[in-house]
C-alpha atoms as a PDB file:
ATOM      1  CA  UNK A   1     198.467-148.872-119.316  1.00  0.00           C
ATOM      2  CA  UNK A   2     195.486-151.276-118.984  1.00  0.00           C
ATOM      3  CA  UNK A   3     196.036-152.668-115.098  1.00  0.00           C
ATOM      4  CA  UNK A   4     192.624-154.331-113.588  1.00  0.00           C
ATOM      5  CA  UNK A   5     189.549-152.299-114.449  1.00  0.00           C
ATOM      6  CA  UNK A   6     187.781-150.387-117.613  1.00  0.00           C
ATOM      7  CA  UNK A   7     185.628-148.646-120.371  1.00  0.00           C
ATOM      8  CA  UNK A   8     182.682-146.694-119.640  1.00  0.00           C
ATOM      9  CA  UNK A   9     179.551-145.625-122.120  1.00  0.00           C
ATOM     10  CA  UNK A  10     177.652-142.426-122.623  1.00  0.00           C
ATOM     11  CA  UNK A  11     174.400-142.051-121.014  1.00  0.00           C
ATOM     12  CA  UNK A  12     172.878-139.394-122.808  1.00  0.00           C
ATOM     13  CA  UNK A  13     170.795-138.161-120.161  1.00  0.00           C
ATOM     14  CA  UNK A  14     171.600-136.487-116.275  1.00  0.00           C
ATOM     15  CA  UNK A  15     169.923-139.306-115.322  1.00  0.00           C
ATOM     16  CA  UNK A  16     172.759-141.808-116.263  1.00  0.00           C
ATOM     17  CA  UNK A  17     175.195-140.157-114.621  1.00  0.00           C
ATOM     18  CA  UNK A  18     176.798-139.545-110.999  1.00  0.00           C
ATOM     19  CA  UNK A  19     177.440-136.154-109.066  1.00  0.00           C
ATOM     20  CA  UNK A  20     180.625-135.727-107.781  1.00  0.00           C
ATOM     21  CA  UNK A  21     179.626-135.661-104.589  1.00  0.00           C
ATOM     22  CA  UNK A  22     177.241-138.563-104.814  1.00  0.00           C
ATOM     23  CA  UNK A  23     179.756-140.181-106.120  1.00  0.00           C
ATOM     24  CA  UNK A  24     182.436-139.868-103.721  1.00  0.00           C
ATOM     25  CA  UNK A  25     179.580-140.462-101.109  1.00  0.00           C
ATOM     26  CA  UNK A  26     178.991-143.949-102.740  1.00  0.00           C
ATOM     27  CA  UNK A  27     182.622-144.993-102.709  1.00  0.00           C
ATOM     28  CA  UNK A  28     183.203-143.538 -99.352  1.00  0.00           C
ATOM     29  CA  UNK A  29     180.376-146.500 -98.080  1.00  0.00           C
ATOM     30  CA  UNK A  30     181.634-148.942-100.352  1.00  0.00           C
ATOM     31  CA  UNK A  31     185.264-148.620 -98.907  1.00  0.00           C
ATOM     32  CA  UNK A  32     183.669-149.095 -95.410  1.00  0.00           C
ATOM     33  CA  UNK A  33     181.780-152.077 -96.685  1.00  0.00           C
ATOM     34  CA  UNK A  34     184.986-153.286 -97.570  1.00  0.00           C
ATOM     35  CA  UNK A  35     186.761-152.425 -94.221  1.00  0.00           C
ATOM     36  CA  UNK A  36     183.716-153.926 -92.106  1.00  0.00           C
ATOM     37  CA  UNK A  37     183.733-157.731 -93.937  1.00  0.00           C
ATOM     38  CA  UNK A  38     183.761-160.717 -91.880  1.00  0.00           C
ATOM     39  CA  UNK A  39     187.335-162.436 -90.539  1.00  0.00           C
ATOM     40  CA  UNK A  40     186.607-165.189 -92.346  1.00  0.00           C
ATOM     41  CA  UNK A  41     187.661-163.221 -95.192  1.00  0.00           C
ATOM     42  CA  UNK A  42     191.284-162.659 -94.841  1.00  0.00           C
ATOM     43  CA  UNK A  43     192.162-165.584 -92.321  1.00  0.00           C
ATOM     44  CA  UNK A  44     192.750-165.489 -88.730  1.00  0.00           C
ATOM     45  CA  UNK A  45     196.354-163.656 -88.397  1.00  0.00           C
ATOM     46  CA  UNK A  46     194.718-160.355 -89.445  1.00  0.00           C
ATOM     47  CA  UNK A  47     190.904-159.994 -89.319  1.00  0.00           C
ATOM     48  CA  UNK A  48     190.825-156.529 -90.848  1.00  0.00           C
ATOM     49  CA  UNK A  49     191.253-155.503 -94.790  1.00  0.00           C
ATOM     50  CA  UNK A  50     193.878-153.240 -93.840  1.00  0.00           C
ATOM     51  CA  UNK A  51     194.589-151.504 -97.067  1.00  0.00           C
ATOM     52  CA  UNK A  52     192.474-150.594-100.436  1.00  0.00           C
ATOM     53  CA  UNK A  53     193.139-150.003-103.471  1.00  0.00           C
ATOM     54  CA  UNK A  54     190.460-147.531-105.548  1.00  0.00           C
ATOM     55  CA  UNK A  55     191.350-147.098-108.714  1.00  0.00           C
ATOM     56  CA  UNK A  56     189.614-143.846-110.772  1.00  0.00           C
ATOM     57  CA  UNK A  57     189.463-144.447-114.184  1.00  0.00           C
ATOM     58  CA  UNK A  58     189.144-142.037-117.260  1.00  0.00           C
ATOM     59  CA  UNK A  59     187.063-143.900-119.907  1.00  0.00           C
ATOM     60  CA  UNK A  60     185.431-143.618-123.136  1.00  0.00           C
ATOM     61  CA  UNK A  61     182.046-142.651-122.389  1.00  0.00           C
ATOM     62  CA  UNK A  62     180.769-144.431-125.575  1.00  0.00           C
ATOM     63  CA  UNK A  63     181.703-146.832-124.475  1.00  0.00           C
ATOM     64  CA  UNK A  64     179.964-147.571-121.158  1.00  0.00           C
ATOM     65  CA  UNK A  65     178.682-151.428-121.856  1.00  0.00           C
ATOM     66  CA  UNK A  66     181.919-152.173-122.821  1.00  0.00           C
ATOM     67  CA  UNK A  67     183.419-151.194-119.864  1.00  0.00           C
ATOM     68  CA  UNK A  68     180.528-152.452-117.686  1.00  0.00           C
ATOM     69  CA  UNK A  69     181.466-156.257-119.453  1.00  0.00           C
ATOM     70  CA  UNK A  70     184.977-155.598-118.371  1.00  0.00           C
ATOM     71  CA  UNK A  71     184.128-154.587-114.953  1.00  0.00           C
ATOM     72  CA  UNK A  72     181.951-157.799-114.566  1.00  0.00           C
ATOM     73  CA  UNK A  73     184.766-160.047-115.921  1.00  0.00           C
ATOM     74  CA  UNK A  74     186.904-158.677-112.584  1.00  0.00           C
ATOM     75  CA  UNK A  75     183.788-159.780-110.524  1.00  0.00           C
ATOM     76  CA  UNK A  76     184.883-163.025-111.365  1.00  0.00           C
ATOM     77  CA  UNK A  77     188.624-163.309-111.430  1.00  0.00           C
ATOM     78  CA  UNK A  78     189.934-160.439-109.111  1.00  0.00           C
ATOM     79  CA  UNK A  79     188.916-162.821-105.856  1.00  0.00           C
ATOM     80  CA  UNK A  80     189.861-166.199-107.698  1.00  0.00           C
ATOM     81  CA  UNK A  81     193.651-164.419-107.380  1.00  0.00           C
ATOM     82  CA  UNK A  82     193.113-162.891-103.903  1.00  0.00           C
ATOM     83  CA  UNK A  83     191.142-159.948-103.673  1.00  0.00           C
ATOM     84  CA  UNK A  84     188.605-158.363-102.018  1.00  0.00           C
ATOM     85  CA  UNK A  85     186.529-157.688-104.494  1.00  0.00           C
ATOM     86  CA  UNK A  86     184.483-154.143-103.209  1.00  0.00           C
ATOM     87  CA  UNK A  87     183.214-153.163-106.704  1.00  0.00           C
ATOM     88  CA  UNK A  88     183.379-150.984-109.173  1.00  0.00           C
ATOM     89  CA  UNK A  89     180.819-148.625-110.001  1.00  0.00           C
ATOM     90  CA  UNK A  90     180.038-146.809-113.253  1.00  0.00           C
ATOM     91  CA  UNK A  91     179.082-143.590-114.013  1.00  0.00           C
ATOM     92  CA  UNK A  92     175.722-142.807-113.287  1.00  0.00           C
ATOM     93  CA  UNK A  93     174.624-138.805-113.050  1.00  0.00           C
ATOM     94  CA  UNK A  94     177.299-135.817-113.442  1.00  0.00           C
ATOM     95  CA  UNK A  95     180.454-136.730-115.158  1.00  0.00           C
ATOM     96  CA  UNK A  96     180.096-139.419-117.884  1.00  0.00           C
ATOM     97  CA  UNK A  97     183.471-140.599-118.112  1.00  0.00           C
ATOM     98  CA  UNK A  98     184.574-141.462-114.720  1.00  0.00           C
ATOM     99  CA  UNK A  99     184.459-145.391-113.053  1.00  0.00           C
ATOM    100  CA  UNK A 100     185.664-146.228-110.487  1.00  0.00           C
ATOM    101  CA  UNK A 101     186.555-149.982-108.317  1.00  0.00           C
ATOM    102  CA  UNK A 102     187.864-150.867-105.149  1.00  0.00           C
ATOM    103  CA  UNK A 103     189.708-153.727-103.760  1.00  0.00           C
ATOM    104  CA  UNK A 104     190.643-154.091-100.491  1.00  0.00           C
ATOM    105  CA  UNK A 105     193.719-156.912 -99.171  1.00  0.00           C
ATOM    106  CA  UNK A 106     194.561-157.458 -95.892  1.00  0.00           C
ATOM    107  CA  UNK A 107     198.052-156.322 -96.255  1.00  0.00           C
ATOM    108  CA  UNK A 108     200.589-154.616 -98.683  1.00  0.00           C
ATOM    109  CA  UNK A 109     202.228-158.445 -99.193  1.00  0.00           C
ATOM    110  CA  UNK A 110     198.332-159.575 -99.914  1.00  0.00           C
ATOM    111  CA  UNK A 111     197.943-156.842-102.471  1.00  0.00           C
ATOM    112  CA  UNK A 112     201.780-157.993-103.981  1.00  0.00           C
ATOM    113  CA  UNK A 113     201.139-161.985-104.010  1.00  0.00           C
ATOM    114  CA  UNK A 114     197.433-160.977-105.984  1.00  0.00           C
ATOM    115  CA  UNK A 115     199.229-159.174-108.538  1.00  0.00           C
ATOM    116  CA  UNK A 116     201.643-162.267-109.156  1.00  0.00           C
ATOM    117  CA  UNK A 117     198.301-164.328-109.599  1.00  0.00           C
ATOM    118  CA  UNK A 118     196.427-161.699-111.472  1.00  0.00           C
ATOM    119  CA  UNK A 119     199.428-161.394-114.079  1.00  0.00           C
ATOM    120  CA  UNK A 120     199.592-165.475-114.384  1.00  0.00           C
ATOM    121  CA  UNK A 121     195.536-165.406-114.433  1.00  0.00           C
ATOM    122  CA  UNK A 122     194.615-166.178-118.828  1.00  0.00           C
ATOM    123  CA  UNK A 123     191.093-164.753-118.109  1.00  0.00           C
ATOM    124  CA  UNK A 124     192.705-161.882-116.425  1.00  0.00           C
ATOM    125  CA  UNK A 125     195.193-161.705-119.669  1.00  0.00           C
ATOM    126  CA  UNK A 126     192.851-161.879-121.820  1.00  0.00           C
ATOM    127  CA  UNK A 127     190.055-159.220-119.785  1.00  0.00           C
ATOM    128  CA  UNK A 128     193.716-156.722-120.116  1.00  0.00           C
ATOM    129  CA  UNK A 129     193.842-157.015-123.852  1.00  0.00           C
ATOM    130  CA  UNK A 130     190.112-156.533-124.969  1.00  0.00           C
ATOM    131  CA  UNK A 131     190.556-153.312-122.763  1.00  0.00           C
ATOM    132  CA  UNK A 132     193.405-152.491-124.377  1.00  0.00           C
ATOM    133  CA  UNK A 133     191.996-153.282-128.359  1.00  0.00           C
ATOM    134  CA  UNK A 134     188.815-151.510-127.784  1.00  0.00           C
ATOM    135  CA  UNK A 135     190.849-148.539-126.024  1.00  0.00           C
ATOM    136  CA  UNK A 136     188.331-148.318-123.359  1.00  0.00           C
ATOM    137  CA  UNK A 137     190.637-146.655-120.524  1.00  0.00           C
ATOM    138  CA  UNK A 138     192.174-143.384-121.327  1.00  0.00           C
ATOM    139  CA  UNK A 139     193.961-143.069-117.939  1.00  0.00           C
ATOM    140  CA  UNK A 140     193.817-144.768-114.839  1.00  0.00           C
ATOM    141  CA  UNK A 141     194.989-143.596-111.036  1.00  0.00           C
ATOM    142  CA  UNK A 142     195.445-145.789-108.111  1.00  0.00           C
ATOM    143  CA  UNK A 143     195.602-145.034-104.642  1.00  0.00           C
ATOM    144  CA  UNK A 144     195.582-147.160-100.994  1.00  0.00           C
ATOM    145  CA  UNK A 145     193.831-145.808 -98.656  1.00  0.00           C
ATOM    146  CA  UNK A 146     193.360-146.779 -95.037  1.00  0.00           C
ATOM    147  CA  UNK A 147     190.585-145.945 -92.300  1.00  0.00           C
ATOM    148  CA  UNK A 148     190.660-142.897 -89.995  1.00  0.00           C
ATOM    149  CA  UNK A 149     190.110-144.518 -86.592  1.00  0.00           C
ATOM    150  CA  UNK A 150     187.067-143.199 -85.074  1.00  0.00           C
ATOM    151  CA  UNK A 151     185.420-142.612 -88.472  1.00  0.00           C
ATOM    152  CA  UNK A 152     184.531-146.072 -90.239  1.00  0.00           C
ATOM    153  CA  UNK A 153     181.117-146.862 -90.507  1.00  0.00           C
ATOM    154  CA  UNK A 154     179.712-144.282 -87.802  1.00  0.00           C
ATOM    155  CA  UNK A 155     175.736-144.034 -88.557  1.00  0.00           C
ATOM    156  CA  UNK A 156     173.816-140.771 -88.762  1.00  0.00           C
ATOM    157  CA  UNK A 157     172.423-139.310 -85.663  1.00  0.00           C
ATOM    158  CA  UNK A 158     168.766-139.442 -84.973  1.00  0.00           C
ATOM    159  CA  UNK A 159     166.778-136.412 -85.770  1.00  0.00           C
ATOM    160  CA  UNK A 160     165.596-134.465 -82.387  1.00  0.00           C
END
């Protein structure tokens, strides 16, 4: 089932595509991005995204712009019902039908209360079933994930 993010295309070349580990490097910085942003954000009771949601999709790899058109589409409603929209990133070396996007809310109530909006939202409805029609997502995986203390953000050493 089709929840908030889609399709991917095939590159045709190594350079299209992501490693693994590049890949999980990437996301790993994004999800700190999304753990550093301003107060402002999220309002003054809780000035820290506390939770975020990275979703791993399974797509069609022919069908990459496809996907990336759905993925833009979010860019647009997924903070008009309450998100924090990280990103979501496509494949771009390695494995051609992985994508990924994170979201990060300030709470598990945050996350609950976008869901009601996204659900109500008609571009959202309507972003669902072109995803769904073109069959763009062949499985999808969500997980919340939190910050280690002591880990977020911590910059390389300098070299001796």
């Amino acid at each position: 089932m089709i929840d908030e993010h889609d399709q991917v295309e095939p590159t045709g070349t190594a350079s299209r595509m992501t490693s693994r580990r590049n890949a999980i490097k990437n996301l790993g910085s994004a999800a700190a991005l999304a753990m550093a942003a301003p107060a402002a954000t999220f309002g003054t009771e809780n000035p820290r995204m506390t939770l975020t949601c990275f979703i791993r999709y399974e797509i069609d790899p022919f069908q990459l712009d496809a996907f990336k058109q759905y993925a833009e589409n979010w860019g647009r409603i997924i903070p008009r019902c309450g998100g924090h929209l990280v990103g979501y990133f496509l494949p771009d070396e390695g494995t051609n039908n992985v994508a990924w996007g994170l979201i990060a809310f300030e709470s598990l109530a945050a996350y609950e209360r976008y869901r009601v909006r996204l659900r109500a939202d008609a571009a959202g409805k309507a972003n669902f079933a072109a995803a769904q029609s073109k069959r763009l997502i062949l499985r999808e995986e969500r997980s919340f994930v939190r910050i280690v203390d002591g880990t977020f953000a911590v910059p390389p050493l300098a070299a001796p």
